[in-house]
N, C-alpha and C. Protein backbone atom coordinates (compact mmCIF):
# COMPACT_ATOMS: atom_id res chain seq x y z
N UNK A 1 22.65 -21.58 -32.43
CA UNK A 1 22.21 -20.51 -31.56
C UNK A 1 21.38 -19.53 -32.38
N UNK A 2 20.07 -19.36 -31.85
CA UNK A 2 19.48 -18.38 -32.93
C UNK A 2 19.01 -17.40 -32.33
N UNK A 3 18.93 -17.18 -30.90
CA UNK A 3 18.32 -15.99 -29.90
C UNK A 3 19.34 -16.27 -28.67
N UNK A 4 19.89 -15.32 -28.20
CA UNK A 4 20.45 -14.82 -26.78
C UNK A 4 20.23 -13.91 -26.27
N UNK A 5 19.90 -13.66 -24.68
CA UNK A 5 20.10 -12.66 -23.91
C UNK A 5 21.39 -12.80 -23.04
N UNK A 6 21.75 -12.31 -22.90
CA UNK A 6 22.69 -11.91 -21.79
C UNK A 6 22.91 -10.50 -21.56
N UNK A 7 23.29 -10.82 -19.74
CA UNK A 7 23.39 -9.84 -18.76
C UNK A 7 25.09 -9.52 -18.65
N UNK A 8 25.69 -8.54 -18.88
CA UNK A 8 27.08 -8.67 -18.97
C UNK A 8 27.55 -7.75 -17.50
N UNK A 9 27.91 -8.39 -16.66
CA UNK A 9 28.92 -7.90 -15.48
C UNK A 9 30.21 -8.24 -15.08
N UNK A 10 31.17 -8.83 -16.25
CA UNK A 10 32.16 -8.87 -16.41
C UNK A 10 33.01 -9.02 -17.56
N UNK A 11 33.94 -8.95 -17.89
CA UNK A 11 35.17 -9.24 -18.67
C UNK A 11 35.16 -10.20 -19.11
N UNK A 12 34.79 -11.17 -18.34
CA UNK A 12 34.94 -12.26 -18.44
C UNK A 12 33.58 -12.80 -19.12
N UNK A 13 32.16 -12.43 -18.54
CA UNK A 13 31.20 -12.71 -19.35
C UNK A 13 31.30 -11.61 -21.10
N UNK A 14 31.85 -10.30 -20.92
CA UNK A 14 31.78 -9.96 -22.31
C UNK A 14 32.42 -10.79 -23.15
N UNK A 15 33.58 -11.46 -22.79
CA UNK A 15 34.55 -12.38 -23.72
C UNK A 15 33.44 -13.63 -24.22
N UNK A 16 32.91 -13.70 -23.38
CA UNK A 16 31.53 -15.04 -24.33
C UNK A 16 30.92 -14.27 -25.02
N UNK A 17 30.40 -13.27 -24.47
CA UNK A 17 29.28 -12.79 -25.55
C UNK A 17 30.16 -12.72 -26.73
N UNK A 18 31.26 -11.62 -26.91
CA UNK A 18 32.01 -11.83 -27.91
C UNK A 18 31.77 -13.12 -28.78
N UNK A 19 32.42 -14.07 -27.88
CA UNK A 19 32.91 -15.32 -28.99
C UNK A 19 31.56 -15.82 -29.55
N UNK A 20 30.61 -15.74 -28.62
CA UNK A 20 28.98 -16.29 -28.97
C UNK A 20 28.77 -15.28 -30.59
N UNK A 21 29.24 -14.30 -30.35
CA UNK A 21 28.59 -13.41 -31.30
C UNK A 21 29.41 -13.63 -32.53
N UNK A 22 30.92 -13.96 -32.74
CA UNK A 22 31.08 -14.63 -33.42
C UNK A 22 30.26 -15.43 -34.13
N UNK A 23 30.36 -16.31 -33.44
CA UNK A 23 30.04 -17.75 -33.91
C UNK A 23 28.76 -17.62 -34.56
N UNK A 24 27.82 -16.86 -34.20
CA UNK A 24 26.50 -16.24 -34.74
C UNK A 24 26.68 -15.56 -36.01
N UNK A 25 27.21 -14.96 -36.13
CA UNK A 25 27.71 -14.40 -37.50
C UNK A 25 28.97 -15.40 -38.33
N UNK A 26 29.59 -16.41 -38.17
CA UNK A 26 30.14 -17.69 -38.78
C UNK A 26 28.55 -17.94 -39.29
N UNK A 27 27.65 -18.40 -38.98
CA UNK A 27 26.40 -19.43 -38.66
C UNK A 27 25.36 -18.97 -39.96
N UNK A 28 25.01 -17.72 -39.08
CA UNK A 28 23.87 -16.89 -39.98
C UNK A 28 24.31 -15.99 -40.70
N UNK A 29 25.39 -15.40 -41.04
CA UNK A 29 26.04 -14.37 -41.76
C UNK A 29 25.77 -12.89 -41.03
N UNK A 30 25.06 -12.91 -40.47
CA UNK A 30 24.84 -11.26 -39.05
C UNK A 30 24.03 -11.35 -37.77
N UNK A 31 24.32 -10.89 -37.53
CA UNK A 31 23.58 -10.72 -35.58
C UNK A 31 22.93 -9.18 -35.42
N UNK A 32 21.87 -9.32 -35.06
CA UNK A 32 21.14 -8.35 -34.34
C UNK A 32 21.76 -8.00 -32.80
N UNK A 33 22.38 -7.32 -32.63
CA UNK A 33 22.57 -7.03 -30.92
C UNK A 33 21.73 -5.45 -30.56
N UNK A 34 21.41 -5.87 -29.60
CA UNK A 34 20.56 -4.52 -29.20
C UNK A 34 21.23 -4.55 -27.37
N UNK A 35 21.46 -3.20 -27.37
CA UNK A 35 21.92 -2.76 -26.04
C UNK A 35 21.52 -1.87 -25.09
N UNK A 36 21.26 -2.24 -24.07
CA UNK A 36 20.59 -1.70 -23.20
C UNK A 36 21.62 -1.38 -21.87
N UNK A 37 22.11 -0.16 -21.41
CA UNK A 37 22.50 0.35 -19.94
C UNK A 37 22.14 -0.38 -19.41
N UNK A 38 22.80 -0.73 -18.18
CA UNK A 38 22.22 -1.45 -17.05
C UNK A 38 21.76 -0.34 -15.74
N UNK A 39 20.28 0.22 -15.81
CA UNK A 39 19.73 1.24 -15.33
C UNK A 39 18.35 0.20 -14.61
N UNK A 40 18.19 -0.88 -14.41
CA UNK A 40 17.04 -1.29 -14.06
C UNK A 40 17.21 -1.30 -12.53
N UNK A 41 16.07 -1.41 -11.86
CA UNK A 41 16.61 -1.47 -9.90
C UNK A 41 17.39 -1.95 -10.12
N UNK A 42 18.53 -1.26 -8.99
CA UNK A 42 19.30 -2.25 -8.74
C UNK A 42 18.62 -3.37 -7.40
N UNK A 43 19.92 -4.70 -6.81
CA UNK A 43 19.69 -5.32 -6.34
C UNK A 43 19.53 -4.78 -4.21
N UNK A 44 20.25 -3.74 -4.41
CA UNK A 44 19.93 -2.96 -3.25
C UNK A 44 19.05 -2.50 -2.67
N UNK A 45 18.37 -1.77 -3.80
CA UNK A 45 16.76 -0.83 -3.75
C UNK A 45 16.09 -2.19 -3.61
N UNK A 46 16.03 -3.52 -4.42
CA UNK A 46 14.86 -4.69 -4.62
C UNK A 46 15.28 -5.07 -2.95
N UNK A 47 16.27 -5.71 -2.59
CA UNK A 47 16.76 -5.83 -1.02
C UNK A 47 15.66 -4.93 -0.09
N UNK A 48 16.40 -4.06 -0.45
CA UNK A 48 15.59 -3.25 0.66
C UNK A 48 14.34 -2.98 0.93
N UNK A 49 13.96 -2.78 -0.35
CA UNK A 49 12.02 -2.95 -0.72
C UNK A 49 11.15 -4.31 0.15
N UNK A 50 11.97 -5.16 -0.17
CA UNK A 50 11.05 -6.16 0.33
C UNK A 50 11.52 -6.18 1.92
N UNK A 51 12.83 -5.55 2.14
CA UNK A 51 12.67 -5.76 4.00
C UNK A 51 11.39 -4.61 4.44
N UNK A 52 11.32 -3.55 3.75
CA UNK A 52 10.21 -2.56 3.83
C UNK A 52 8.85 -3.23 4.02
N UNK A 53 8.21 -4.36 2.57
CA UNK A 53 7.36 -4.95 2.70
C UNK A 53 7.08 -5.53 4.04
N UNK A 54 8.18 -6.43 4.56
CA UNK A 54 8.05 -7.26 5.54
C UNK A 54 8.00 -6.19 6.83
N UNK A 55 8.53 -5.39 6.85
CA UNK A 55 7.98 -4.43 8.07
C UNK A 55 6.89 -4.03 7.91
N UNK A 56 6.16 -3.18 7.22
CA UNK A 56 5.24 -3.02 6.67
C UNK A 56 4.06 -3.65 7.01
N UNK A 57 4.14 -4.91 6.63
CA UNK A 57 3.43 -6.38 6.73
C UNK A 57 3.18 -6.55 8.45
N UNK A 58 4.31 -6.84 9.24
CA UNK A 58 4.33 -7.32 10.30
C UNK A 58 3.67 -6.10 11.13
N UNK A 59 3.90 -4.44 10.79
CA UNK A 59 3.21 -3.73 11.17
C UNK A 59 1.79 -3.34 11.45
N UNK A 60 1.39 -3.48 10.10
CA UNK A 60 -0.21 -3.20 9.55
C UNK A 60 -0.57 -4.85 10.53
N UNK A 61 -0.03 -6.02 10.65
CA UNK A 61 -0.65 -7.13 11.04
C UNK A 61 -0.87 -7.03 12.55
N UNK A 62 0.30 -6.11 13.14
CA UNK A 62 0.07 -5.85 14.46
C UNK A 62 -1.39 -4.93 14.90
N UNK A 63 -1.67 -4.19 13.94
CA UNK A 63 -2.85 -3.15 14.01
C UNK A 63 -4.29 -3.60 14.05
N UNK A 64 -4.38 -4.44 12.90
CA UNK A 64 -5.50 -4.49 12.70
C UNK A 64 -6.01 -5.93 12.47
N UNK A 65 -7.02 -6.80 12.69
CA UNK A 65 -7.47 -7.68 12.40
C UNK A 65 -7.20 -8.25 10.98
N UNK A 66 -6.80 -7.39 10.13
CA UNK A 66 -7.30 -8.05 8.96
C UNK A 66 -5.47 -8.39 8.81
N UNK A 67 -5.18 -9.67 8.05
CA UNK A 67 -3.90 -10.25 8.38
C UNK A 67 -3.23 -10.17 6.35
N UNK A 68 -1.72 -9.35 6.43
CA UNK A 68 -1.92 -9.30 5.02
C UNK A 68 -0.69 -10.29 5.05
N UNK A 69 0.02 -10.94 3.42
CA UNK A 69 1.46 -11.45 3.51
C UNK A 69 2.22 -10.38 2.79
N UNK A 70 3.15 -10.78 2.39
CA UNK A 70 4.46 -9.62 1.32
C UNK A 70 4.02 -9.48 0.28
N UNK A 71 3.50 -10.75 -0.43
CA UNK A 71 2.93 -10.56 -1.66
C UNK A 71 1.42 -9.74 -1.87
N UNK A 72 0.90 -9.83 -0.66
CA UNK A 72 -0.43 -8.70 -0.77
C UNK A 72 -0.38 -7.50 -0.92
N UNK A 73 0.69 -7.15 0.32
CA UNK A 73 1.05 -5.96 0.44
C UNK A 73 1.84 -5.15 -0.90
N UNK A 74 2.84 -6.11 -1.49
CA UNK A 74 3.24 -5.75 -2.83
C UNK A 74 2.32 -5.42 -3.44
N UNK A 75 1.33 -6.01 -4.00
CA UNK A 75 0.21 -6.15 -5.56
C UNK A 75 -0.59 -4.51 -4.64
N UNK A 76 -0.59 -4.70 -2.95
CA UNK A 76 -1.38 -3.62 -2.68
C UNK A 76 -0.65 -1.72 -3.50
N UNK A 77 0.79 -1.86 -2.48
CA UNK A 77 1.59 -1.03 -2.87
C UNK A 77 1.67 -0.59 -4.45
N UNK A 78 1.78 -1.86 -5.68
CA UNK A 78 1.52 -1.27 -6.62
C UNK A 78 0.58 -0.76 -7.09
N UNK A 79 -0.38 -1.39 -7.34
CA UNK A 79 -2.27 -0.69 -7.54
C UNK A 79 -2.19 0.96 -7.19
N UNK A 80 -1.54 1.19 -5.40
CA UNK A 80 -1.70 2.49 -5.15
C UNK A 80 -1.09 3.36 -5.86
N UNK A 81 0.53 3.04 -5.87
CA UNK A 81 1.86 3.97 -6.27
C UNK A 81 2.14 3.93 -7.95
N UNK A 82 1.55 2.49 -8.66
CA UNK A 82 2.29 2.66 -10.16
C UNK A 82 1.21 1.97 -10.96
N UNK A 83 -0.29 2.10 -10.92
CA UNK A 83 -1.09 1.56 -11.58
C UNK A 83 -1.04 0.46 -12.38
N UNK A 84 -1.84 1.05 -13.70
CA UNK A 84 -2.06 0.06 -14.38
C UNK A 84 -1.53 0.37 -15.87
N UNK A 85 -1.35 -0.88 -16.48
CA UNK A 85 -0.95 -0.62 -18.32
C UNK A 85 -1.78 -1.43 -19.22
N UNK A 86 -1.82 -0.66 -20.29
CA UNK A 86 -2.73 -1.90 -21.21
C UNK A 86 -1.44 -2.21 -21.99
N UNK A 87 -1.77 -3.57 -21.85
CA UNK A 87 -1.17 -4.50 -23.00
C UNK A 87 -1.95 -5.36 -24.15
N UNK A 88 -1.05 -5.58 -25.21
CA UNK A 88 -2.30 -6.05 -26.38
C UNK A 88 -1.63 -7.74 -26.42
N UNK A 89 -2.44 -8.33 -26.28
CA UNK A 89 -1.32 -10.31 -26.34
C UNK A 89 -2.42 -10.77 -27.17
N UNK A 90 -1.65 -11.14 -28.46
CA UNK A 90 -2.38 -11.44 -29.48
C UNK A 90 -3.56 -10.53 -29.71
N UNK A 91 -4.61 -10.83 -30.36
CA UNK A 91 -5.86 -9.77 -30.54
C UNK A 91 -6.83 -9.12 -29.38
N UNK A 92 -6.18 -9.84 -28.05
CA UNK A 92 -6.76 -9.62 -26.56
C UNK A 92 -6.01 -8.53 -26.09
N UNK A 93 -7.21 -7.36 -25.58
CA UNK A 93 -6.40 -5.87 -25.19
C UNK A 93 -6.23 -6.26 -23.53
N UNK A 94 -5.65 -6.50 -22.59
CA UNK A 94 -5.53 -6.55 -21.21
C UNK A 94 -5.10 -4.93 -20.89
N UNK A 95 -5.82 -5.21 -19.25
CA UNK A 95 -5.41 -3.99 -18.19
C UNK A 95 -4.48 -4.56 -17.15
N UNK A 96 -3.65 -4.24 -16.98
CA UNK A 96 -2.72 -5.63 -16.02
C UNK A 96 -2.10 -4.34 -15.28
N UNK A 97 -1.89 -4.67 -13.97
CA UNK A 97 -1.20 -4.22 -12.86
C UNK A 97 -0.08 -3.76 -12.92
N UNK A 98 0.85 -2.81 -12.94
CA UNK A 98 2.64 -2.50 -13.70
C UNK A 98 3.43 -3.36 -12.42
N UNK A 99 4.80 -3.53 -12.99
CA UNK A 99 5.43 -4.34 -12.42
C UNK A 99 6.89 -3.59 -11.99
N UNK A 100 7.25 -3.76 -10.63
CA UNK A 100 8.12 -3.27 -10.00
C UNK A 100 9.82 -3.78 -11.09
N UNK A 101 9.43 -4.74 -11.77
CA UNK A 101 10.72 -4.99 -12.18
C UNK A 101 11.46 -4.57 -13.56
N UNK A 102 10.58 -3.80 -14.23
CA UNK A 102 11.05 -3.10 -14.97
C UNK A 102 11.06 -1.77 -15.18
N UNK A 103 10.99 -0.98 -13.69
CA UNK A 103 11.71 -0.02 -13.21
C UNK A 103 13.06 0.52 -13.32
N UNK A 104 13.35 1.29 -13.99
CA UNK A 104 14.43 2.09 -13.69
C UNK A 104 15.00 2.42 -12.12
N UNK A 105 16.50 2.77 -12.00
CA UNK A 105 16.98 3.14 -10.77
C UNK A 105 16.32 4.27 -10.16
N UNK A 106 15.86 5.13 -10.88
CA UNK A 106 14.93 6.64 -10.82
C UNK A 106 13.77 6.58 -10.44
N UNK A 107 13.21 5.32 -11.44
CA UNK A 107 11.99 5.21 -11.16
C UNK A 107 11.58 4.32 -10.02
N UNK A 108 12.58 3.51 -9.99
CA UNK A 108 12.15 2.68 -8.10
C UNK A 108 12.73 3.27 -7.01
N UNK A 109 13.58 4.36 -7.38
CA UNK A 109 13.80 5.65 -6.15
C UNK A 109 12.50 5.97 -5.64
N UNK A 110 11.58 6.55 -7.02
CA UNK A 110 10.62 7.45 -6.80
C UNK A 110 9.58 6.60 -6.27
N UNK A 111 9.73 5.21 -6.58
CA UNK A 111 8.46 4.66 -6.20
C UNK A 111 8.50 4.53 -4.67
N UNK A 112 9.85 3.80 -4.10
CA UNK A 112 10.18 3.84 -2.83
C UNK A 112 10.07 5.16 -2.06
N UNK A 113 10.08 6.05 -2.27
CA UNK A 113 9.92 7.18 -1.73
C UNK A 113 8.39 7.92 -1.59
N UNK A 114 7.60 7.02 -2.44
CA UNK A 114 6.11 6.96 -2.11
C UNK A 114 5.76 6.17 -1.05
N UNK A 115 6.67 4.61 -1.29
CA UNK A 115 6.28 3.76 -0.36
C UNK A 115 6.39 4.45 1.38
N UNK A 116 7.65 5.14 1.11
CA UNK A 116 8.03 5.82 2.53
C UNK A 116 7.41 6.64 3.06
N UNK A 117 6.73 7.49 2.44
CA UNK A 117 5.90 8.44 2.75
C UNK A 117 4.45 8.11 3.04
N UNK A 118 3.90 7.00 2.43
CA UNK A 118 2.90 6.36 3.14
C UNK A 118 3.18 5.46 4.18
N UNK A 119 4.23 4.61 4.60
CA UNK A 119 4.51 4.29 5.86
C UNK A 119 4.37 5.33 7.01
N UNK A 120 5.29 6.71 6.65
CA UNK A 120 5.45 7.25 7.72
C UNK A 120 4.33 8.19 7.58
N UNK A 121 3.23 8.48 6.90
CA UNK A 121 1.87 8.76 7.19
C UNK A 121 1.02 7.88 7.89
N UNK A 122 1.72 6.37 7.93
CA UNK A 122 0.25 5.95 8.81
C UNK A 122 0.83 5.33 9.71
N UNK A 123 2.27 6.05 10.34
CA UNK A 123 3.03 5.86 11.41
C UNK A 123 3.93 4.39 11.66
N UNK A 124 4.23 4.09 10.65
CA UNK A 124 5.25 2.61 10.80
C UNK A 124 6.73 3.21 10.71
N UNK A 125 7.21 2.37 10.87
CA UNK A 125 8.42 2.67 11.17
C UNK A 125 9.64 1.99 10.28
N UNK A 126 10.21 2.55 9.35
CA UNK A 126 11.21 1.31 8.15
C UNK A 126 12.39 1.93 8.50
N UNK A 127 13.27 0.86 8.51
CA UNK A 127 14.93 0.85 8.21
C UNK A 127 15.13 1.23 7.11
N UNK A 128 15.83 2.58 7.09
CA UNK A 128 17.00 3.10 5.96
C UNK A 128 18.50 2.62 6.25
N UNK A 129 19.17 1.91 5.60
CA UNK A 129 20.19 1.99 6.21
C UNK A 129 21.17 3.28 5.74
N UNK A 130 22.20 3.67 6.10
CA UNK A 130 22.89 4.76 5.59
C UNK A 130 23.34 4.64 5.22
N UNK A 131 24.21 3.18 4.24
CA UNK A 131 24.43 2.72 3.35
C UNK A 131 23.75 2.61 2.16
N UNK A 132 22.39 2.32 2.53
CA UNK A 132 21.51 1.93 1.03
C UNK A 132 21.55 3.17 0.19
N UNK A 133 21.54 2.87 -1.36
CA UNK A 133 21.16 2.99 -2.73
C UNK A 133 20.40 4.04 -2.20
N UNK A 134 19.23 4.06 -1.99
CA UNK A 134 17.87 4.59 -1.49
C UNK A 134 18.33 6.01 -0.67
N UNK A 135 18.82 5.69 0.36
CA UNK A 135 19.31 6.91 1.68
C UNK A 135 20.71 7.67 0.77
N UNK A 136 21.23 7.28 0.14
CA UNK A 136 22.50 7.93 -0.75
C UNK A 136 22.02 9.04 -2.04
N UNK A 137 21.01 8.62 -2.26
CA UNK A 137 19.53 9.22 -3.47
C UNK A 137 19.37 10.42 -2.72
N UNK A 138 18.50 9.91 -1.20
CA UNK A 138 17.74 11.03 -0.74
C UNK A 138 18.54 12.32 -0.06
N UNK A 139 19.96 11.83 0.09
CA UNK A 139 20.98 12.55 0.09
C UNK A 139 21.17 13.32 -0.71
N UNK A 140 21.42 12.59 -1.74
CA UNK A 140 21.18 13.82 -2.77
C UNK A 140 21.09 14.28 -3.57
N UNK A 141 19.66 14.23 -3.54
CA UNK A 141 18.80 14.86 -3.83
C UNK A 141 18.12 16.06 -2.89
N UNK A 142 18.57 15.91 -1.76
CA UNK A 142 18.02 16.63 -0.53
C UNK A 142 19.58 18.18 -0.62
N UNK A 143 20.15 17.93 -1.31
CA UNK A 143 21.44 18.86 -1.56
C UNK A 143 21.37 20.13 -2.18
């Protein structure tokens, strides 16, 4: 074993990492572990985002001639709400589009809450549920 990631959401998965990490240090004599919070969207906000898209989608398609899918409307939504980044890959400098998935919980609050505000500027209509991640935020935060 010479590289691992793992995602730890249980007891039961820390007990591997454990023993993995062992065994990594039996092997190579030390391990690099680097740790990261688990602060990225959650799976609620990503849920809900894309039922947004798909309203969204089916909305704008009802309007107007021009016909978009989820994935348009995504790449559209980002361009508007979270630009662009340069990245360097190998000696090639790229401008590449940012990506919804390495968002923070904060930061895909905030992005969703752009998304919402341009829906309900150009009059569509999205499900919050009063359960979601999202509506529990704007709660409060609205406090």
């Amino acid at each position: 074993m010479q590289k691992a990631k793992y995602t730890v959401t249980s007891e039961q998965m820390l007990n591997q990492v454990y023993q993995d990490a062992l065994r990594g240090i039996e092997d190579h004599g030390f391990i690099k572990l680097e740790w990261k919070a688990g602060s990225n969207r959650s799976i609620n906000q990503n849920d809900l985002y894309w039922m947004w898209i798909g309203e969204i989608v089916r909305q704008t398609n009802g309007k107007s001639e021009a016909k978009f899918t989820k994935e348009e409307m995504h790449e559209w939504l980002k361009h508007e709400f979270l630009g662009y980044e340069n990245k360097v890959i190998g000696k090639k400098k790229l401008i590449t589009l940012c990506t919804t998935t390495k968002l923070t919980k904060g930061e895909m609050f905030y992005y969703m809450q752009q998304v919402d505000a341009f829906a309900h500027s150009h009059g569509f209509k999205l499900t919050i549920p009063d359960d979601s991640e999202y509506m529990k935020l704007k709660q409060r935060e609205n406090q």
